[in-house]
Protein backbone atom coordinates (compact mmCIF):
# COMPACT_ATOMS: atom_id res chain seq x y z
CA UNK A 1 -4.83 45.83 -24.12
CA UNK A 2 -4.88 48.07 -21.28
CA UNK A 3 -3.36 51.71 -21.19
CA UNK A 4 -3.09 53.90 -18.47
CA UNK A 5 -5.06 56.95 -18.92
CA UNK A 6 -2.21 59.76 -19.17
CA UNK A 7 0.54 58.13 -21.07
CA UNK A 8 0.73 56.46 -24.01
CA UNK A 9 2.53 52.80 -22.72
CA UNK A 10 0.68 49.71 -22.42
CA UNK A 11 0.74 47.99 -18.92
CA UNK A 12 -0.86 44.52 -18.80
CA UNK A 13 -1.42 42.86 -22.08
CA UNK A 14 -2.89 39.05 -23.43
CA UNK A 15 -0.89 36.61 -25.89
CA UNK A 16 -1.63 32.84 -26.61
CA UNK A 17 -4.29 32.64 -23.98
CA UNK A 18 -1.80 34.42 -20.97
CA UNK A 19 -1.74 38.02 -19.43
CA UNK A 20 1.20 39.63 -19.03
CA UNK A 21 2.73 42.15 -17.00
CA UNK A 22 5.15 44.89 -19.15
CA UNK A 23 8.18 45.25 -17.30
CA UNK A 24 9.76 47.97 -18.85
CA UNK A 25 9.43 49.78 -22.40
CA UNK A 26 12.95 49.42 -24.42
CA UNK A 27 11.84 51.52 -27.73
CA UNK A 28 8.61 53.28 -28.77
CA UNK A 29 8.24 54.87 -32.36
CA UNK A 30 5.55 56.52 -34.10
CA UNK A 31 4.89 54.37 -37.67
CA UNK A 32 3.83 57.03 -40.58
CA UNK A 33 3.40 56.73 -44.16
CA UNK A 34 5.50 60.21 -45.84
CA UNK A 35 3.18 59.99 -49.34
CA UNK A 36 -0.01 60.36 -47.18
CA UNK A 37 0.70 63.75 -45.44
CA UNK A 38 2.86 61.79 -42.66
CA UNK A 39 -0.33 60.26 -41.89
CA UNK A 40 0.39 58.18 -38.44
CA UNK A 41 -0.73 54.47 -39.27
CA UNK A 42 0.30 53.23 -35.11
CA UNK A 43 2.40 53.26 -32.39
CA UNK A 44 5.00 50.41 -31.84
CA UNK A 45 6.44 49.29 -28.78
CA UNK A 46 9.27 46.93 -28.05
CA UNK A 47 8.61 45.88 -24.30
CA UNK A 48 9.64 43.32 -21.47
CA UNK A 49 7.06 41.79 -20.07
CA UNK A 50 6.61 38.72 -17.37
CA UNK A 51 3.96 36.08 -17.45
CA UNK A 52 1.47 36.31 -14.95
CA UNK A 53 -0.41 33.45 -12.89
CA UNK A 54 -0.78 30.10 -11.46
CA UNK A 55 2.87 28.80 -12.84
CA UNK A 56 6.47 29.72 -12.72
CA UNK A 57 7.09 33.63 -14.05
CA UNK A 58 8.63 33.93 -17.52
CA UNK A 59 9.86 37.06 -18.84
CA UNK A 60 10.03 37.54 -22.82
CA UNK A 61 10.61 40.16 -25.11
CA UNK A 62 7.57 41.40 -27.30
CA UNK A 63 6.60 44.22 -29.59
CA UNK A 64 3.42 45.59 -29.29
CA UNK A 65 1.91 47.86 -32.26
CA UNK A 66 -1.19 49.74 -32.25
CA UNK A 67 -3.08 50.51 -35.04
CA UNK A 68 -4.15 54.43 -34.89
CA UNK A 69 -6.65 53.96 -37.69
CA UNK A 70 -8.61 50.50 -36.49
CA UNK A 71 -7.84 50.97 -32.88
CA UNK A 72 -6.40 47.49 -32.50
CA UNK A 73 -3.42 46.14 -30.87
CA UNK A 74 -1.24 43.74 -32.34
CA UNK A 75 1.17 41.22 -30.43
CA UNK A 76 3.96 39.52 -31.63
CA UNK A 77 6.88 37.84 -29.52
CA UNK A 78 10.79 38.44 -30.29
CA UNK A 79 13.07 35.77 -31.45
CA UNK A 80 15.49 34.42 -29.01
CA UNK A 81 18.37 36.23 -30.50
CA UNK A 82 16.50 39.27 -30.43
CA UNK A 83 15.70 39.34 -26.58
């Protein structure tokens, strides 16, 4: 996962093999647990992004959550209905 260096948003991300492109950010919130001193656990993202390469373009609907404490990024695609 790539982030630009000022802001917060992730540009250009992997899933099942493929890059893609984010499009435009829809919703970002800040996840925090209230019983540990609102102790920020991530950062979630609910993005459009379009599939980048050889074939046709595809645009999809993801959300994207990173995890403030391991420093990973997670990726999980939207239903249909949720697009």
């Amino acid at each position: 996962m790539r982030r630009q260096q000022r802001e917060l948003f992730p540009q250009i991300f992997t899933w099942r093999g493929q890059e893609y492109q984010v499009e435009a950010v829809e919703r970002c919130w800040t996840v925090a647990h209230r019983g540990r001193e609102n102790q920020v656990e991530g950062y979630r993202f609910r993005v459009r992004a379009r599939r980048q390469g050889d074939g046709p373009s595809h645009e999809s609907t993801f959300e994207l959550f990173q995890d403030a404490q391991a420093g990973a990024w997670h990726v999980q695609r939207c239903a249909v209905g949720e697009d």
